[in-house]
C-alpha atoms as a PDB file:
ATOM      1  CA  UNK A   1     -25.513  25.524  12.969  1.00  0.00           C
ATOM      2  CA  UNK A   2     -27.853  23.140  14.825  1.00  0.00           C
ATOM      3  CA  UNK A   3     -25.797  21.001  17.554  1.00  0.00           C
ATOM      4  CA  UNK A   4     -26.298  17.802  15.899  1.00  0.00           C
ATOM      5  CA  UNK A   5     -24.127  19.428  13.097  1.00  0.00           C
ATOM      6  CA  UNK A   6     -21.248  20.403  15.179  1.00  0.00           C
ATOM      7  CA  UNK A   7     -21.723  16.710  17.138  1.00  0.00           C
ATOM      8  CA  UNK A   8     -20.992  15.291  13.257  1.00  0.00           C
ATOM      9  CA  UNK A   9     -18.483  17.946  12.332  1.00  0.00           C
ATOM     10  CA  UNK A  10     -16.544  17.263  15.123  1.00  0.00           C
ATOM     11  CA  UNK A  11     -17.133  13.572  14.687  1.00  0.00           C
ATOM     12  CA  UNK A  12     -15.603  13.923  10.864  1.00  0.00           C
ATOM     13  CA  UNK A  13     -12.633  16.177  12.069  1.00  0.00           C
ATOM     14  CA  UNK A  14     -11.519  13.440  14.225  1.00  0.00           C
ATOM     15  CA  UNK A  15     -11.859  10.933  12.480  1.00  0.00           C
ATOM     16  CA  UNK A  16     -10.023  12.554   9.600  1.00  0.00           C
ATOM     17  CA  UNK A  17      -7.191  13.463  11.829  1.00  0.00           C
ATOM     18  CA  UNK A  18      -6.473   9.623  12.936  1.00  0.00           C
ATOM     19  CA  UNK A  19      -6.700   8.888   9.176  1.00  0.00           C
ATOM     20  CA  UNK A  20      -4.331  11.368   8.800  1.00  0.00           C
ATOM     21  CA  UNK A  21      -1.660  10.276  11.275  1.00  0.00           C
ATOM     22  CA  UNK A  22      -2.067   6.802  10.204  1.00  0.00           C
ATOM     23  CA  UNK A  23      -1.677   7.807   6.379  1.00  0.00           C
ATOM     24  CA  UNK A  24       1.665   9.689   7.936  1.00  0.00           C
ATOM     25  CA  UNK A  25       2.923   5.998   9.505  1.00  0.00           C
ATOM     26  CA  UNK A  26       2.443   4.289   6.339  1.00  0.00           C
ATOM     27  CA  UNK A  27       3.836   6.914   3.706  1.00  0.00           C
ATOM     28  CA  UNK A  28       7.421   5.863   4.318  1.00  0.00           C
ATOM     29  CA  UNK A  29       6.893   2.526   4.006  1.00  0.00           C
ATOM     30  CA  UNK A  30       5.296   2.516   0.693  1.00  0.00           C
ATOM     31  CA  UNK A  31       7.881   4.643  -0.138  1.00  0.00           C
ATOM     32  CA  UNK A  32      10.323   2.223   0.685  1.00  0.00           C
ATOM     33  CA  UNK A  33       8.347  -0.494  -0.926  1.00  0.00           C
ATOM     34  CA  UNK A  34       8.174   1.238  -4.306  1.00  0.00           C
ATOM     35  CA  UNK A  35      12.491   1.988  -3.952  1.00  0.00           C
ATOM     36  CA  UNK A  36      12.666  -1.712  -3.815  1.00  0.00           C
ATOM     37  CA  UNK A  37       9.829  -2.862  -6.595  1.00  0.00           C
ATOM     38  CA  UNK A  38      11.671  -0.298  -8.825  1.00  0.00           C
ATOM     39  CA  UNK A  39      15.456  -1.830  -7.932  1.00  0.00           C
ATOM     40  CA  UNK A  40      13.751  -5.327 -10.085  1.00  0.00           C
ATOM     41  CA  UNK A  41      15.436  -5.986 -13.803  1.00  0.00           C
ATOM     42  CA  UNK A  42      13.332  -7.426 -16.638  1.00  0.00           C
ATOM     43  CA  UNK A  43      15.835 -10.467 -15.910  1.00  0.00           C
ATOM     44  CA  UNK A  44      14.320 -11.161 -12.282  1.00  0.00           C
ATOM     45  CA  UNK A  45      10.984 -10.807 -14.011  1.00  0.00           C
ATOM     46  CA  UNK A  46      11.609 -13.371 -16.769  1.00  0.00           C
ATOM     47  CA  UNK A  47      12.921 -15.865 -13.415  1.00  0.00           C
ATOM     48  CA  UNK A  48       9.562 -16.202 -11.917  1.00  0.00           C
ATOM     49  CA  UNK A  49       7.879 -15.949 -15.641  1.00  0.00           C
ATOM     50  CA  UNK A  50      10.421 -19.484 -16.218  1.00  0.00           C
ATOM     51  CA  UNK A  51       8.781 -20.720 -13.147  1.00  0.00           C
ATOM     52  CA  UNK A  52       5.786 -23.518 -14.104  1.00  0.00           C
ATOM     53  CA  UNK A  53       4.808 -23.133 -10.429  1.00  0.00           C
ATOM     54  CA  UNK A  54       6.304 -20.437  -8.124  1.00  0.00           C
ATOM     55  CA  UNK A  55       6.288 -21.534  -4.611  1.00  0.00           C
ATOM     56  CA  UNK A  56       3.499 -19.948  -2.255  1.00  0.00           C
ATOM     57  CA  UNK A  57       6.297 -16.951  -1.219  1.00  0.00           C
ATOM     58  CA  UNK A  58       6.744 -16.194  -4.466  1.00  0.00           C
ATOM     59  CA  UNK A  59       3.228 -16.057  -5.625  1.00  0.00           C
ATOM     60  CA  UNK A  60       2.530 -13.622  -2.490  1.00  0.00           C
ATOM     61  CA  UNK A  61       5.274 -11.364  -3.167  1.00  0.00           C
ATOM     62  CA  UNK A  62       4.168 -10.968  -6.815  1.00  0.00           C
ATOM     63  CA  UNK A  63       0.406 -10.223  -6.378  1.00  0.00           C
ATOM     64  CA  UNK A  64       1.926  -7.454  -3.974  1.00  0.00           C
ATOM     65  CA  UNK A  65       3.960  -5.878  -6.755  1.00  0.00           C
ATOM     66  CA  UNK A  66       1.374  -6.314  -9.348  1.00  0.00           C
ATOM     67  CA  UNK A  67      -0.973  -4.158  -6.458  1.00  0.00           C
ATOM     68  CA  UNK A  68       2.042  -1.738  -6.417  1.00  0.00           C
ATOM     69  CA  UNK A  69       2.471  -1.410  -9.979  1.00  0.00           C
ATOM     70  CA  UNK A  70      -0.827  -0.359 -10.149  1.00  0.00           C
END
């Protein structure tokens, strides 16, 4: 292998570990965000659905949950 490859290899490899470790931070708290989006009833659903317009809080914390649904 020329240098320049090993330069870019080595480049990748650490990059790819910080990715790692920061993918390893997050984990548990999308975990924990997905234990709570799956705690909600159709009932607390059909609350902000009765809502003509939620306030800003609630519209935040509903485009989240419609990003974790998905």
């Amino acid at each position: 292998m020329s240098v320049a490859v090993v330069i870019v290899a080595s480049e990748a490899n650490a990059i790819r570990a910080e990715c790692d470790a920061d993918l390893q931070e997050v984990m548990p708290i999308l975990n924990a965000a997905n234990d709570a989006l799956n705690t909600l009833t159709p009932q607390d659903i059909q609350i902000v659905r009765s809502m003509k317009r939620p306030p800003a809080g609630v519209r935040l914390v509903m485009e989240a949950v419609c990003i974790l649904k998905v």
